[in-house]
Protein backbone atom coordinates (compact mmCIF):
# COMPACT_ATOMS: atom_id res chain seq x y z
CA UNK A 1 14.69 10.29 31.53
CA UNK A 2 16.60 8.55 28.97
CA UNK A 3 17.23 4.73 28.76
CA UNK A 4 20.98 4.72 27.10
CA UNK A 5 19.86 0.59 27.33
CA UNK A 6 17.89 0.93 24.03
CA UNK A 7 19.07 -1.39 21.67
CA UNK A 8 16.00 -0.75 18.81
CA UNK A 9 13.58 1.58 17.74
CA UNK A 10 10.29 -0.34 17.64
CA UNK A 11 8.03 1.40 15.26
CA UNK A 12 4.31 1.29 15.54
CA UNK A 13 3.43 1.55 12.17
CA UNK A 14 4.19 3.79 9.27
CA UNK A 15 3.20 7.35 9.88
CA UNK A 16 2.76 9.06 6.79
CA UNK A 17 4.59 8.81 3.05
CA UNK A 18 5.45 11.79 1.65
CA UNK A 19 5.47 12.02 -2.46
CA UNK A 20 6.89 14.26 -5.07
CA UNK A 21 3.93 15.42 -6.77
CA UNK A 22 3.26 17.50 -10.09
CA UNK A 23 0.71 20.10 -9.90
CA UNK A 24 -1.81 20.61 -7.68
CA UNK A 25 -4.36 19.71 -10.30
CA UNK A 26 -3.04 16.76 -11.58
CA UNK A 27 -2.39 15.38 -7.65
CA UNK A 28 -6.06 16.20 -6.43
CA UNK A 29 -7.27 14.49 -10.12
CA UNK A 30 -4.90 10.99 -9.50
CA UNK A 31 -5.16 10.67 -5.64
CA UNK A 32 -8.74 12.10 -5.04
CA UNK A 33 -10.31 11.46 -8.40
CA UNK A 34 -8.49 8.31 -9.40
CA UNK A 35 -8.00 6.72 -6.42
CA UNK A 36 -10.94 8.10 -4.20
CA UNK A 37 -8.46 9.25 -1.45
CA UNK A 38 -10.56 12.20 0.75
CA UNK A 39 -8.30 15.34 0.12
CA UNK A 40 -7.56 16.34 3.77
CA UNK A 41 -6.43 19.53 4.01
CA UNK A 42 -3.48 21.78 2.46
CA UNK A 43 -1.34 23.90 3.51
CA UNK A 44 2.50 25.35 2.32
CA UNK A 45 5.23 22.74 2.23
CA UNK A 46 7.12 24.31 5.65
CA UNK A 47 10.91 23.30 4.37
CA UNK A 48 10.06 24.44 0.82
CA UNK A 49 7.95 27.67 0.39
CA UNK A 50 8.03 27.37 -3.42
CA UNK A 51 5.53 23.98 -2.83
CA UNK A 52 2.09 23.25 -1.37
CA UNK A 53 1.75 20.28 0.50
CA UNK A 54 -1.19 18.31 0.05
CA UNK A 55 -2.64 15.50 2.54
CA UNK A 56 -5.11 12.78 1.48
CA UNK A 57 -6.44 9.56 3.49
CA UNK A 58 -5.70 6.14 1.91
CA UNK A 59 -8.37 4.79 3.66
CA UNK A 60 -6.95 4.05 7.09
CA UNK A 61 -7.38 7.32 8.65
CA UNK A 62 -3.18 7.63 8.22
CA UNK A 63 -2.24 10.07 5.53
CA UNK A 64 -0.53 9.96 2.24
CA UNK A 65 0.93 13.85 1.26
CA UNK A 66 2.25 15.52 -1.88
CA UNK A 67 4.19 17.97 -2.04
CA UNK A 68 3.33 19.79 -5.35
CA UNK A 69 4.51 22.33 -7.62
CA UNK A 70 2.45 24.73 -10.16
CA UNK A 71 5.65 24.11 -12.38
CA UNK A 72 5.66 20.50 -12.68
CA UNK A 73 3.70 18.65 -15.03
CA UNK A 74 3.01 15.24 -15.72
CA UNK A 75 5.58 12.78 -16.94
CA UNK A 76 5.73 9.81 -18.86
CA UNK A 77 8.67 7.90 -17.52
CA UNK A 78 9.05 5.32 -14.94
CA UNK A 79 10.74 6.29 -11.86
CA UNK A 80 14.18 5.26 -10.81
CA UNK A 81 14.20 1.34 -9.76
CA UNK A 82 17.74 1.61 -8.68
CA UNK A 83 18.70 0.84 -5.11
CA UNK A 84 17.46 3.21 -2.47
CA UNK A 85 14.23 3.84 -4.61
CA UNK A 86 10.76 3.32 -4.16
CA UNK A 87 9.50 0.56 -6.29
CA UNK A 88 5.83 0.84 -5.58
CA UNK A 89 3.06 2.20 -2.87
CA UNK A 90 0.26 -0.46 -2.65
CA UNK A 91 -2.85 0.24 -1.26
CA UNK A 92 -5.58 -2.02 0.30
CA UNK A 93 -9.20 -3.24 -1.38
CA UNK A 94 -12.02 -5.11 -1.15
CA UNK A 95 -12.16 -8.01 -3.44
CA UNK A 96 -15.83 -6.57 -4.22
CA UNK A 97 -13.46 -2.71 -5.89
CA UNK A 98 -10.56 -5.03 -6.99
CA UNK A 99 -12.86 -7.24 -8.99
CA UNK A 100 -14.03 -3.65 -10.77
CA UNK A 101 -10.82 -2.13 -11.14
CA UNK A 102 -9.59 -3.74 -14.28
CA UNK A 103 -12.51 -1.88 -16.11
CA UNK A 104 -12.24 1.39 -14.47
CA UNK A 105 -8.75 1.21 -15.96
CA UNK A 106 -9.67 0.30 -18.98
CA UNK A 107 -11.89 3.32 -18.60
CA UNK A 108 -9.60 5.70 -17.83
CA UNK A 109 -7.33 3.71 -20.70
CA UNK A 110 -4.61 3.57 -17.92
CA UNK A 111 -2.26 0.60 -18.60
CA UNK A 112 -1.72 -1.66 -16.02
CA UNK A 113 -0.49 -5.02 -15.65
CA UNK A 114 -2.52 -8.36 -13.76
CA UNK A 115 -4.69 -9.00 -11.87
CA UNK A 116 -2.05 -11.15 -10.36
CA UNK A 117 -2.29 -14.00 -7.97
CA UNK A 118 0.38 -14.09 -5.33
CA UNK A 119 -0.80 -17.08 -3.39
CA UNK A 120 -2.04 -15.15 -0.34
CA UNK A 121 -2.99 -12.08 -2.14
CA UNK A 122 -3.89 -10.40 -5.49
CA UNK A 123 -3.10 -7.45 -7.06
CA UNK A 124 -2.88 -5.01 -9.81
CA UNK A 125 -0.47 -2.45 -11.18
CA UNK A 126 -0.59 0.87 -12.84
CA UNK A 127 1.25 4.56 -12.95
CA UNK A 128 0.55 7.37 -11.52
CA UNK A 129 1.09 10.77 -13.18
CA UNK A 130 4.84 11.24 -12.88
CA UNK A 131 5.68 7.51 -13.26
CA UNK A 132 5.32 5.68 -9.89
CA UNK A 133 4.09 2.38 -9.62
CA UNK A 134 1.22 1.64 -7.89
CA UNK A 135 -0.20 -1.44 -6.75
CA UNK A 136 -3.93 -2.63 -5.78
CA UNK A 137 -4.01 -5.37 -3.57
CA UNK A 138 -6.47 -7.54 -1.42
CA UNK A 139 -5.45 -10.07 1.09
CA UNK A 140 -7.65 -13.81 -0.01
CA UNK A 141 -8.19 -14.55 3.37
CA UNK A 142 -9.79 -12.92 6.41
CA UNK A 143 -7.99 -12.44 9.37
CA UNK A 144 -8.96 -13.75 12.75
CA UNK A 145 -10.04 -11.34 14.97
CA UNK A 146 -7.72 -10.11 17.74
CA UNK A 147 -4.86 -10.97 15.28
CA UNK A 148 -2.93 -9.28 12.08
CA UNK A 149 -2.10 -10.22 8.96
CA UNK A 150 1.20 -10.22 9.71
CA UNK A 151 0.48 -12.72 12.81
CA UNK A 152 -0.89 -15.01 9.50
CA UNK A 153 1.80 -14.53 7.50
CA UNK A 154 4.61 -15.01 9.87
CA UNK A 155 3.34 -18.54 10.56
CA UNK A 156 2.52 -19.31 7.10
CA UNK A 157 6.35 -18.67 6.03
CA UNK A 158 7.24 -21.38 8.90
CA UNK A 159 4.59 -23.59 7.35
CA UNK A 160 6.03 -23.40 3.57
CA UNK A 161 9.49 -23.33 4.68
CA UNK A 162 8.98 -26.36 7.20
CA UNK A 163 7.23 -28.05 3.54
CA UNK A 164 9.49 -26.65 1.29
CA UNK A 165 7.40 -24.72 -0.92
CA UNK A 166 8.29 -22.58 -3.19
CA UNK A 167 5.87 -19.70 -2.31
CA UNK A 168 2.98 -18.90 0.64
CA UNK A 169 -0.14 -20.88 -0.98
CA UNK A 170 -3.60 -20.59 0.13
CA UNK A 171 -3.49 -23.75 2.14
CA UNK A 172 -0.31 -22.16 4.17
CA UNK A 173 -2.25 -19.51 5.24
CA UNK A 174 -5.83 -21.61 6.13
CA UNK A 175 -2.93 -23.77 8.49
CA UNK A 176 -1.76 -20.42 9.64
CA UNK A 177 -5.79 -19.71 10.67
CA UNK A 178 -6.48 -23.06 12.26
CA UNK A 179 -2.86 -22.34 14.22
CA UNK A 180 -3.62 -19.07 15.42
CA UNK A 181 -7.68 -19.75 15.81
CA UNK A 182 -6.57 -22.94 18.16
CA UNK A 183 -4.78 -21.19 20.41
CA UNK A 184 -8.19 -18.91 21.74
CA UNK A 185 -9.40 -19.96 25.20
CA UNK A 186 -11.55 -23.10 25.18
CA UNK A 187 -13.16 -25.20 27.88
C-alpha cells in the first residue's frame, strides 16, 4: 500500500557512485593499485554494451563502480567544476595511512595539494587518471560510541554559530563530545 502522505524521501545513506572511467587497465591500476580499493567483481555495463562495469570497495563494504571503455585513455585535464558537477569524491583514513600518504605521492610523483587542516578534519588532494579530484581525509576526533559524526558535527555548528566563529575548531567539536557523552544514562 502506498502512503500518498509522504512528504520526503529519507535516504539511508549513499548507495553506490558510479564513475566514468578510462580503460580497464588504467581503472584497476588507480582504484585497486593506487588506492587499495578490493576489485569486486565485473561484469558488462547493462545500459551500455560497448562498456564493462567495474565494482571496487572503498572500504566500507558499499561500492564505488566504473564504467570503463578499452577506447578511453587517460587524460590530463581537470574535470568540469561548473554547476551540476562533481567537485571531488573523498574517501576516509586513518591518521596512521594519512600521515604516509604525502610520500606515497611523492612516490608515485602524483601532485597533490595539503595536507590541509580544516579544524575538525584533515585532508589531502590529488587526480585521478581522467582528471577528478580526489580527496583523503581523516576526522581529528573519535566519535562516541552509539553516535555519528554527523551527531558531532551538527552540534558543533550550533556551538560556533552560538560563539560566532568563523569555522568548526577543535574545541567545538570536544564541546560537541562532552554534549553528546553527558547525555548517556548515569546514576
Amino acid at each position: 500500500m502506498q502512503d500518498e502522505n509522504l512528504t520526503k524521501i529519507p535516504t539511508q545513506g549513499v548507495h553506490h557512485i558510479t564513475l566514468v572511467g578510462a580503460s580497464r587497465k588504467i581503472s584497476i591500476d588507480f582504484w585497486q593499485g593506487i588506492l587499495g580499493m578490493p576489485f569486486i567483481f565485473e561484469q558488462p555495463n547493462l545500459d551500455n554494451s560497448d562498456e564493462s562495469h567495474l565494482y571496487f570497495d572503498p572500504g566500507d563494504g558499499r561500492l564505488i563502480t566504473i564504467f570503463t571503455d578499452e577506447t578511453r585513455q587517460t587524460i590530463s585535464k581537470q574535470v568540469s567544476q561548473e554547476t551540476g558537477a562533481v567537485h571531488h569524491i573523498a574517501f576516509e583514513l586513518s591518521q596512521a595511512v594519512f600521515e604516509q600518504v604525502e610520500a606515497k605521492l611523492r612516490k608515485l610523483k602524483i601532485a597533490f595539494s595539503g595536507p590541509k587542516d580544516r579544524g575538525f578534519m584533515k585532508s589531502i588532494y590529488f587526480r585521478d587518471p581522467l582528471g577528478l579530484l580526489i580527496e583523503l581525509a581523516y576526522y581529528t576526533f573519535v566519535v562516541p560510541e552509539g553516535s555519528r559524526v554527523a551527531d558531532i558535527m551538527i552540534r558543533a555548528h550550533r556551538i560556533r554559530v552560538r560563539e560566532g566563529a568563523y569555522n568548526i575548531q577543535q574545541l567545538h567539536i570536544a564541546m560537541a563530545i562532552e554534549e553528546v557523552t553527558a547525555e548517556r544514562d548515569s546514576l
